[in-house]
C-alpha atoms as a PDB file:
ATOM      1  CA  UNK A   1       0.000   0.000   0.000  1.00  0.00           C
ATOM      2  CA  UNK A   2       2.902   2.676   1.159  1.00  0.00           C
ATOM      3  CA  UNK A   3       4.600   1.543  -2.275  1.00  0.00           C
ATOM      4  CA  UNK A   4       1.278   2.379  -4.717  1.00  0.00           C
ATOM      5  CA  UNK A   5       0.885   5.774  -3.026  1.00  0.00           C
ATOM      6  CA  UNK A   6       4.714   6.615  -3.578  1.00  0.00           C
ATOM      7  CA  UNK A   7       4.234   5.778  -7.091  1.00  0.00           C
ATOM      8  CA  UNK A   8       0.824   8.081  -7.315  1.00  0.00           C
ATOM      9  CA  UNK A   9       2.760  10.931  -5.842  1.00  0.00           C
ATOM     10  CA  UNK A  10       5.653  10.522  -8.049  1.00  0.00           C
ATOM     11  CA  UNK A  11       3.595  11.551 -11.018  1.00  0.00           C
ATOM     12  CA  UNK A  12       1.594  14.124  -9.267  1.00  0.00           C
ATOM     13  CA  UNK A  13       1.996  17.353 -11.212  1.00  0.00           C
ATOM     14  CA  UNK A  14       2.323  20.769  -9.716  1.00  0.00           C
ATOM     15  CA  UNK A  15      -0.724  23.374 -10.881  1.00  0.00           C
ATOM     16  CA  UNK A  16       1.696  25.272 -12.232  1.00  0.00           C
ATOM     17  CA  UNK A  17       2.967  22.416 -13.792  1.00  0.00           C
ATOM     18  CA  UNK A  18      -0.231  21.440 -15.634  1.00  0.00           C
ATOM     19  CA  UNK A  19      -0.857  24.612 -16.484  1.00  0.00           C
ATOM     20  CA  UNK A  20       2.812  25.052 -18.769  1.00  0.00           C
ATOM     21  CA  UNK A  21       1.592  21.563 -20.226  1.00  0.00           C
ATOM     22  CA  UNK A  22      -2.034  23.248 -21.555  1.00  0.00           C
ATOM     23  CA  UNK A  23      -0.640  26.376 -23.041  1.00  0.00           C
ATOM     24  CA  UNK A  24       2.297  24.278 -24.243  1.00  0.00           C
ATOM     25  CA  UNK A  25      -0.122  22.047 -25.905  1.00  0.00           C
ATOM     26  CA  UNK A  26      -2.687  24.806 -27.155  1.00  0.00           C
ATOM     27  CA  UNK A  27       0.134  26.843 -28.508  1.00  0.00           C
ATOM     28  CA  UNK A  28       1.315  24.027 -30.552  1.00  0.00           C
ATOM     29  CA  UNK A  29      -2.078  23.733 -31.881  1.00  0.00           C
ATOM     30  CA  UNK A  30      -2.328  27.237 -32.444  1.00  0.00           C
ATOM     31  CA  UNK A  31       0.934  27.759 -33.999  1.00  0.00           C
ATOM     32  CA  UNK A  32       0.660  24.656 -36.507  1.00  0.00           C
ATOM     33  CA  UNK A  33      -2.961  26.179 -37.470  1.00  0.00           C
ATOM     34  CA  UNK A  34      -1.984  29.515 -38.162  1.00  0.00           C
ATOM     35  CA  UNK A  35       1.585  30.017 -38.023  1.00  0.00           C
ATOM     36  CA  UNK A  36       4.368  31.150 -34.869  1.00  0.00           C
ATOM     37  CA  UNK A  37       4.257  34.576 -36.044  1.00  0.00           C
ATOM     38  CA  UNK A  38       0.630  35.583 -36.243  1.00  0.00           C
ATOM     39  CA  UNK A  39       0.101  33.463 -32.669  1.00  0.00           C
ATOM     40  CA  UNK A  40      -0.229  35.773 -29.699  1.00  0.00           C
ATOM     41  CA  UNK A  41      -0.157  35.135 -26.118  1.00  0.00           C
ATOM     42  CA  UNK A  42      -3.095  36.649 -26.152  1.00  0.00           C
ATOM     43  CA  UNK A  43      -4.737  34.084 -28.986  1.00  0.00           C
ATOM     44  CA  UNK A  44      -2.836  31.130 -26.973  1.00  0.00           C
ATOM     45  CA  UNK A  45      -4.851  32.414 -23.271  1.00  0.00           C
ATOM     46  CA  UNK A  46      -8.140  32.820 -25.278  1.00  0.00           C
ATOM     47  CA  UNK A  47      -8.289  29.718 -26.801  1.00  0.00           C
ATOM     48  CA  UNK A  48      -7.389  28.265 -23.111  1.00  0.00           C
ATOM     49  CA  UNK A  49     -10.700  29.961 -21.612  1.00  0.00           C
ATOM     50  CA  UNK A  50      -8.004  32.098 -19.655  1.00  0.00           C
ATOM     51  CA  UNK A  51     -10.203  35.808 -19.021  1.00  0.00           C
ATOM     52  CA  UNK A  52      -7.673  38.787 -17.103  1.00  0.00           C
ATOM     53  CA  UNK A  53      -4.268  37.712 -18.109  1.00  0.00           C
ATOM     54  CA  UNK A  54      -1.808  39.566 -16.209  1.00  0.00           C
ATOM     55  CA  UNK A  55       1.850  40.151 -17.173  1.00  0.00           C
ATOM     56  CA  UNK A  56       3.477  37.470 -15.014  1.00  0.00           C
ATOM     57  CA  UNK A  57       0.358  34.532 -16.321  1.00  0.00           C
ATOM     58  CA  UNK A  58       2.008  35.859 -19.708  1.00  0.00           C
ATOM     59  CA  UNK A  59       5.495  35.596 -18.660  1.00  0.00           C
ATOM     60  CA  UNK A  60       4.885  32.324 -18.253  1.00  0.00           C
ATOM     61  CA  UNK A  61       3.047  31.423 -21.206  1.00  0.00           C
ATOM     62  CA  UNK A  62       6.006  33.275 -23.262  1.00  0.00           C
ATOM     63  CA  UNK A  63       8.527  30.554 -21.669  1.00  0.00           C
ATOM     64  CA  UNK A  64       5.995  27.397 -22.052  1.00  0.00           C
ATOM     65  CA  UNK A  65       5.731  29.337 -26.050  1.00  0.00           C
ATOM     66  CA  UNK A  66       9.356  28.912 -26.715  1.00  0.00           C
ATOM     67  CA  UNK A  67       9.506  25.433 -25.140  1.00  0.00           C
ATOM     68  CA  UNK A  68       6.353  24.366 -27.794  1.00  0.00           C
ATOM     69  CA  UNK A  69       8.481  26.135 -30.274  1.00  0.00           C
ATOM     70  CA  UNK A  70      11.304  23.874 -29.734  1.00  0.00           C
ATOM     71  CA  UNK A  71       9.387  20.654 -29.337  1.00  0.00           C
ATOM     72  CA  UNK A  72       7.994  21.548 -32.518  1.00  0.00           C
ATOM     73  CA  UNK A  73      11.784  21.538 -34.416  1.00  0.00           C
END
């Protein structure tokens, strides 16, 4: 029993951590649909239901951006 629940918690994810995998994922999406540069952070939030985006949410989505970028090459 102790061993299954170590297992469950190693794969846990952090909110923050699901959170960089859903704009990572949506900006893929995005970007394959209509091309890195006419994506915006603000197209990539919108399409994630994501209403009153501040700067750091962005900051954020930027770096999870350039990581889908790269995953992408």
């Amino acid at each position: 029993m102790h061993h299954k629940t170590f297992l469950v918690e190693k794969y846990m994810l952090t909110k923050e951590e699901i959170i960089r995998e859903e704009v990572i994922a949506t900006a893929q999406k995005l970007f394959q649909k209509f091309g890195f540069s006419k994506t915006t952070m603000e197209d990539i939030a919108k399409a994630m239901g994501v209403k009153g985006v501040d700067d750091m949410t962005l900051d954020q989505a930027r770096a999870a951006a350039v990581d889908a970028v790269k995953q992408l090459s």
